[in-house]
N, C-alpha and C. Protein backbone atom coordinates (compact mmCIF):
# COMPACT_ATOMS: atom_id res chain seq x y z
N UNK A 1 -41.35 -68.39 7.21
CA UNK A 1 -42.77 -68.18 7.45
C UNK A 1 -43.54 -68.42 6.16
N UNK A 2 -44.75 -69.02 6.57
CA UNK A 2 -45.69 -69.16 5.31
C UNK A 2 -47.00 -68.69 5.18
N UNK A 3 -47.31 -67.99 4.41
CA UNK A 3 -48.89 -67.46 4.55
C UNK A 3 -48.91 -67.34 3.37
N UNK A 4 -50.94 -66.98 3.27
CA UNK A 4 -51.71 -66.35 2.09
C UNK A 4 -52.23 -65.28 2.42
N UNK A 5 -52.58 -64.87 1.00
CA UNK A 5 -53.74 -63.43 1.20
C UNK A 5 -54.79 -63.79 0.38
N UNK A 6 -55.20 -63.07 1.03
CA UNK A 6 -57.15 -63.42 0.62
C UNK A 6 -57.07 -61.92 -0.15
N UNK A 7 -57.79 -61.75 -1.30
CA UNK A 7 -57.84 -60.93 -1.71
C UNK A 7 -59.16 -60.57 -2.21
N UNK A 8 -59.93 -59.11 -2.02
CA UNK A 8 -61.27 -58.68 -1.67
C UNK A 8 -61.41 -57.57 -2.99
N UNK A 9 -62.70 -57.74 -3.38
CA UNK A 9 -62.94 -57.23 -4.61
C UNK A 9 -62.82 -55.43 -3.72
N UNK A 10 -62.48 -54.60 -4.54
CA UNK A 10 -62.22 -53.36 -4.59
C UNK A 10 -62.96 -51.87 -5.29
N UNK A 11 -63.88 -51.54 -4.76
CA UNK A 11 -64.51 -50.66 -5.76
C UNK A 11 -65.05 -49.49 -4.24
N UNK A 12 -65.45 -48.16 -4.91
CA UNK A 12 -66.36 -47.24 -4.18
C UNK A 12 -67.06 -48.01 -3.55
N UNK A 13 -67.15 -47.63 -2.36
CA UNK A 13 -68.21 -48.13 -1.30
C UNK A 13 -68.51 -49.29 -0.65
N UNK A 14 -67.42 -50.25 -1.21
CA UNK A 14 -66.93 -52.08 -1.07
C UNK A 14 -66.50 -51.87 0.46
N UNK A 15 -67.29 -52.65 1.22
CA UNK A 15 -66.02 -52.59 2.29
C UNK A 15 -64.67 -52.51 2.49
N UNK A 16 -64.03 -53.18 1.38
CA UNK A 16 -62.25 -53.10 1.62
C UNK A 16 -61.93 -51.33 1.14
N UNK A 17 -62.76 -50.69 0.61
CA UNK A 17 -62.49 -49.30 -0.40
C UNK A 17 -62.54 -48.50 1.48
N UNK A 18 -63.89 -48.95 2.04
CA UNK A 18 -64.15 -48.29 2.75
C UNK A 18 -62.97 -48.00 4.52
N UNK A 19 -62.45 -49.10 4.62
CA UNK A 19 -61.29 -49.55 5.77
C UNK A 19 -60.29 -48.35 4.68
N UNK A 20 -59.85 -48.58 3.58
CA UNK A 20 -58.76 -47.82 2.96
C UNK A 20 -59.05 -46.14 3.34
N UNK A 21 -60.34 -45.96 2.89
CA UNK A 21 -60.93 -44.73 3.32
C UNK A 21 -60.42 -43.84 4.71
N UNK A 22 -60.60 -44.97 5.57
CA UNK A 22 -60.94 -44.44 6.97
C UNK A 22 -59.46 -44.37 7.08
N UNK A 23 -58.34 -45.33 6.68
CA UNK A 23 -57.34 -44.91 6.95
C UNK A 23 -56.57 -43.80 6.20
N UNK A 24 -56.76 -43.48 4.81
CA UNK A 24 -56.13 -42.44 4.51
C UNK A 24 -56.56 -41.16 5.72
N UNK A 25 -58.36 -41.11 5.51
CA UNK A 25 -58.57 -39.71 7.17
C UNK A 25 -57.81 -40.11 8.10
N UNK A 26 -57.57 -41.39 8.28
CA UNK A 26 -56.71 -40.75 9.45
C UNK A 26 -55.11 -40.29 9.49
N UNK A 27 -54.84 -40.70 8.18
CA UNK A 27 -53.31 -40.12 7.80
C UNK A 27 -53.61 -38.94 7.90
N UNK A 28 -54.03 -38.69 7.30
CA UNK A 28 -54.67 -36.64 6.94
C UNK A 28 -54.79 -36.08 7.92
N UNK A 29 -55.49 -36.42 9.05
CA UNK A 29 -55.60 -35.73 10.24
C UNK A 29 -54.57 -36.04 10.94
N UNK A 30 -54.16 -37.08 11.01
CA UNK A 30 -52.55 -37.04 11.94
C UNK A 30 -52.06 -35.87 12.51
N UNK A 31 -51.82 -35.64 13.59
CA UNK A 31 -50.95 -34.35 13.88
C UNK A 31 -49.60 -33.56 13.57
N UNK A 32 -48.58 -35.67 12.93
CA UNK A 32 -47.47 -35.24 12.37
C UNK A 32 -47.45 -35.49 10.68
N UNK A 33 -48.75 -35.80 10.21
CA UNK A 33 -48.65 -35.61 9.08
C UNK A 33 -48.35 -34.86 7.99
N UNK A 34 -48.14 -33.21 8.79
CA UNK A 34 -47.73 -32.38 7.82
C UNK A 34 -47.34 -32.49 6.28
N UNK A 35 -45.92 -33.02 6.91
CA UNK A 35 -44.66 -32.82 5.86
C UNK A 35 -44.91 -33.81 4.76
N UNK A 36 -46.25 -35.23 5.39
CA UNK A 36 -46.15 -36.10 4.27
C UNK A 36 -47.76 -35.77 3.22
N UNK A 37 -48.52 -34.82 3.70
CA UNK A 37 -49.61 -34.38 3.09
C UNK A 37 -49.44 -34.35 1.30
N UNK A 38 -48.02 -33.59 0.76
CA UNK A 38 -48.47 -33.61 -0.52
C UNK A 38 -46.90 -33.33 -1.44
N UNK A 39 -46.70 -33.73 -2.24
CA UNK A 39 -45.90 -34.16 -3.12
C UNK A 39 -44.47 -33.15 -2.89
N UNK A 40 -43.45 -33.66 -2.70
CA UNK A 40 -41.99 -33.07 -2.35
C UNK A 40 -41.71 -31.89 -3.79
N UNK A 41 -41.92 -30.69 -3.52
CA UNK A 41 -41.32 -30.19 -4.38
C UNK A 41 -39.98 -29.53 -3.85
N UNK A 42 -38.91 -30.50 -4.81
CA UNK A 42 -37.60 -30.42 -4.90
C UNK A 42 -36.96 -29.18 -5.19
N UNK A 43 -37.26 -28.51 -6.29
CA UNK A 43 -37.04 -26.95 -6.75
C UNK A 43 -36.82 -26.12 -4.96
N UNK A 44 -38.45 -26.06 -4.86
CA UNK A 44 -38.31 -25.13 -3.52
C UNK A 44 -37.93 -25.59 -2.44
N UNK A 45 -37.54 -26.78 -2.24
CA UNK A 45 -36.96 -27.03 -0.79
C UNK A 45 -35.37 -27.09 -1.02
N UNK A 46 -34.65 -26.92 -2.52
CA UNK A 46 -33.34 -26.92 -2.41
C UNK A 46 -32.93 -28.06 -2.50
N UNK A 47 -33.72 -29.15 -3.00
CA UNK A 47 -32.78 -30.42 -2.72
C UNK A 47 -32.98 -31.05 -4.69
N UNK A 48 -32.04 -30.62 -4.99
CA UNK A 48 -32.35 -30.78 -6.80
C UNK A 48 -32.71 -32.62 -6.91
N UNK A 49 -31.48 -32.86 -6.02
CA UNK A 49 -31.22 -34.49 -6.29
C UNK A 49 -32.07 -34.99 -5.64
N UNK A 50 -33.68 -34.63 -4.94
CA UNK A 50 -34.32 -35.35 -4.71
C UNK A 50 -35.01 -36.48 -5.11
N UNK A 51 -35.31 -36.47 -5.93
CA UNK A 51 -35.87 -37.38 -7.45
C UNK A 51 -34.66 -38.78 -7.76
N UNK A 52 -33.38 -38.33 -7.55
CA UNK A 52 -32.69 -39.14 -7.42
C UNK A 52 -32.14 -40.39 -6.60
N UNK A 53 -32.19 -39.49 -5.24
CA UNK A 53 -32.43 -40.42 -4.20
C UNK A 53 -33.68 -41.10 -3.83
N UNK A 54 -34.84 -40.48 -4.19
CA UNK A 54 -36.11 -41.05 -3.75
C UNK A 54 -36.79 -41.64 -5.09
N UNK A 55 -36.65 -42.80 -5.21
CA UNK A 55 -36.97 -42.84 -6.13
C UNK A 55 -38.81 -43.66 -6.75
N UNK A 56 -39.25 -44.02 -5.59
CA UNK A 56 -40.90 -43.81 -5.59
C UNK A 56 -41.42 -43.20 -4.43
N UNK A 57 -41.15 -42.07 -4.83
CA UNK A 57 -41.98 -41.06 -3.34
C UNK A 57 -43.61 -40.86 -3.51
N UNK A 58 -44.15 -40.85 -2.47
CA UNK A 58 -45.47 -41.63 -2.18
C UNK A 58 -46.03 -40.26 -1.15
N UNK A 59 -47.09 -39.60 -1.20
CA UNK A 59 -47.29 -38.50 -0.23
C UNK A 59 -49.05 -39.03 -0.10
N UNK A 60 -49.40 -38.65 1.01
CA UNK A 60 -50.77 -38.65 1.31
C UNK A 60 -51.63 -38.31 0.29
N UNK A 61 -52.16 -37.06 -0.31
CA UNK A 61 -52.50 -36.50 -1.44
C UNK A 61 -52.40 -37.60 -2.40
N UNK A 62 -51.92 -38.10 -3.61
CA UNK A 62 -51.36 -38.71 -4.04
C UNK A 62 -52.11 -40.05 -3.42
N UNK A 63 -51.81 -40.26 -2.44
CA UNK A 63 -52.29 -42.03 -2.12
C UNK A 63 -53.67 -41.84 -2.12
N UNK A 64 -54.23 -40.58 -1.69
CA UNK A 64 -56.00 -40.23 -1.70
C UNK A 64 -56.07 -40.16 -3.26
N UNK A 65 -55.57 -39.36 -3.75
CA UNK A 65 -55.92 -39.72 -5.54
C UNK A 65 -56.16 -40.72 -6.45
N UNK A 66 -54.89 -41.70 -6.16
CA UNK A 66 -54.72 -43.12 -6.30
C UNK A 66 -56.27 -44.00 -5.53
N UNK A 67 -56.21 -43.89 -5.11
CA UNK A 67 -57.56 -44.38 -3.99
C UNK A 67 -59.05 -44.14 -4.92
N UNK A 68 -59.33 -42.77 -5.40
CA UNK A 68 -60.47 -42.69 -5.47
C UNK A 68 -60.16 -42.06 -6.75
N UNK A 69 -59.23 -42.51 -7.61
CA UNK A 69 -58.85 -43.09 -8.96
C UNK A 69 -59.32 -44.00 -9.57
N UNK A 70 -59.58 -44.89 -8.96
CA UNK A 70 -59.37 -46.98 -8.57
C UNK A 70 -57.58 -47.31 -9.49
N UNK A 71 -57.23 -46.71 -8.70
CA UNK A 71 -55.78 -47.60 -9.45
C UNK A 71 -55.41 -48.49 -8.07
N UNK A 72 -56.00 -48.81 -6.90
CA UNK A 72 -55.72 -49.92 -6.10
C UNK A 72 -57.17 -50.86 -6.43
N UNK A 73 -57.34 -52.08 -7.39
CA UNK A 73 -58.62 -52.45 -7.55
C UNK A 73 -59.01 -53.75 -6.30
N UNK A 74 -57.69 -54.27 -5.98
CA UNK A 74 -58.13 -55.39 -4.97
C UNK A 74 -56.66 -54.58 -4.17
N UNK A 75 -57.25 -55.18 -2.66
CA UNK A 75 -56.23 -55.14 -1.88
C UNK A 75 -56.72 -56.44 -0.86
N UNK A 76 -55.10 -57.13 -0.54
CA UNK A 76 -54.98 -57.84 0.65
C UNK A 76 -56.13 -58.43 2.04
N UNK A 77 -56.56 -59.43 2.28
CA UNK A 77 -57.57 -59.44 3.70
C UNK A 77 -56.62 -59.13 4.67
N UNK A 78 -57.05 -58.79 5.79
CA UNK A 78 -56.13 -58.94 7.04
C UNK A 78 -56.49 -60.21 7.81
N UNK A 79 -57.14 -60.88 7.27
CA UNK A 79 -58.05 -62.22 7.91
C UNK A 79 -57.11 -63.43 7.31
N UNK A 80 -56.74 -64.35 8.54
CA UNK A 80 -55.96 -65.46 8.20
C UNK A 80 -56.62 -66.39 8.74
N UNK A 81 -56.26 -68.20 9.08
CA UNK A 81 -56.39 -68.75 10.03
C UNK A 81 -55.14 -68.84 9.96
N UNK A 82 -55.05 -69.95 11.49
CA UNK A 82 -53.73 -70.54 11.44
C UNK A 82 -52.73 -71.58 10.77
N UNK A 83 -53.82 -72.05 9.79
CA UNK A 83 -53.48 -72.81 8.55
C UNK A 83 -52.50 -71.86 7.45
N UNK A 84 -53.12 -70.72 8.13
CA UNK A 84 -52.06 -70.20 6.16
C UNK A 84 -51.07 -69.54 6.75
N UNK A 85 -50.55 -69.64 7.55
CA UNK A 85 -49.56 -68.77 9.06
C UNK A 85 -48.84 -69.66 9.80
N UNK A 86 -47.51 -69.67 9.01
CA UNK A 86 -46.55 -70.64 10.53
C UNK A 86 -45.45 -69.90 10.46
N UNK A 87 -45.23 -69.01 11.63
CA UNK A 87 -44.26 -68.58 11.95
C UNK A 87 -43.90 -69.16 13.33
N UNK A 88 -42.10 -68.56 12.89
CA UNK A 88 -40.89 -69.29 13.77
C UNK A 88 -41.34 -68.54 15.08
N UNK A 89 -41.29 -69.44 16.67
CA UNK A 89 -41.47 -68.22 17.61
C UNK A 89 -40.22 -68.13 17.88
């Protein structure tokens, strides 16, 4: 398969900031989002070697921080044609 990405300037209030937005709320509100809301602490759940096995663990919290940090400055279009897209059927 072959494609591109279009890539969209990134800042507070940019439309692409704003799609990111709406999807972290809706991670957050998720119903089974619980467990991924906010950073694994290993100590209290008993699992020492967590850190070991996981080795870029990523929690909601955390991705909202990152977010309105700006440490994501461009992200990806979801907009293609069929020029930049040939996949096998």
């Amino acid at each position: 398969a072959r494609y591109s990405i279009d890539m969209h300037e990134f800042y507070q209030g940019s439309p692409a900031y704003t799609v990111c937005e709406s999807m972290v709320s809706y991670l957050k509100n998720h119903s089974k989002s619980g467990p991924f809301l906010h950073p694994v602490d290993p100590i209290a759940l008993g699992i020492p070697d967590y850190p070991t096995v996981v080795k870029n663990p990523m929690d909601i919290s955390t991705l909202a921080d990152n977010l309105e940090g700006g440490k994501y400055s461009r992200i990806p279009s979801t907009n293609r044609s069929d020029d930049d897209y040939d996949a096998e059927d």
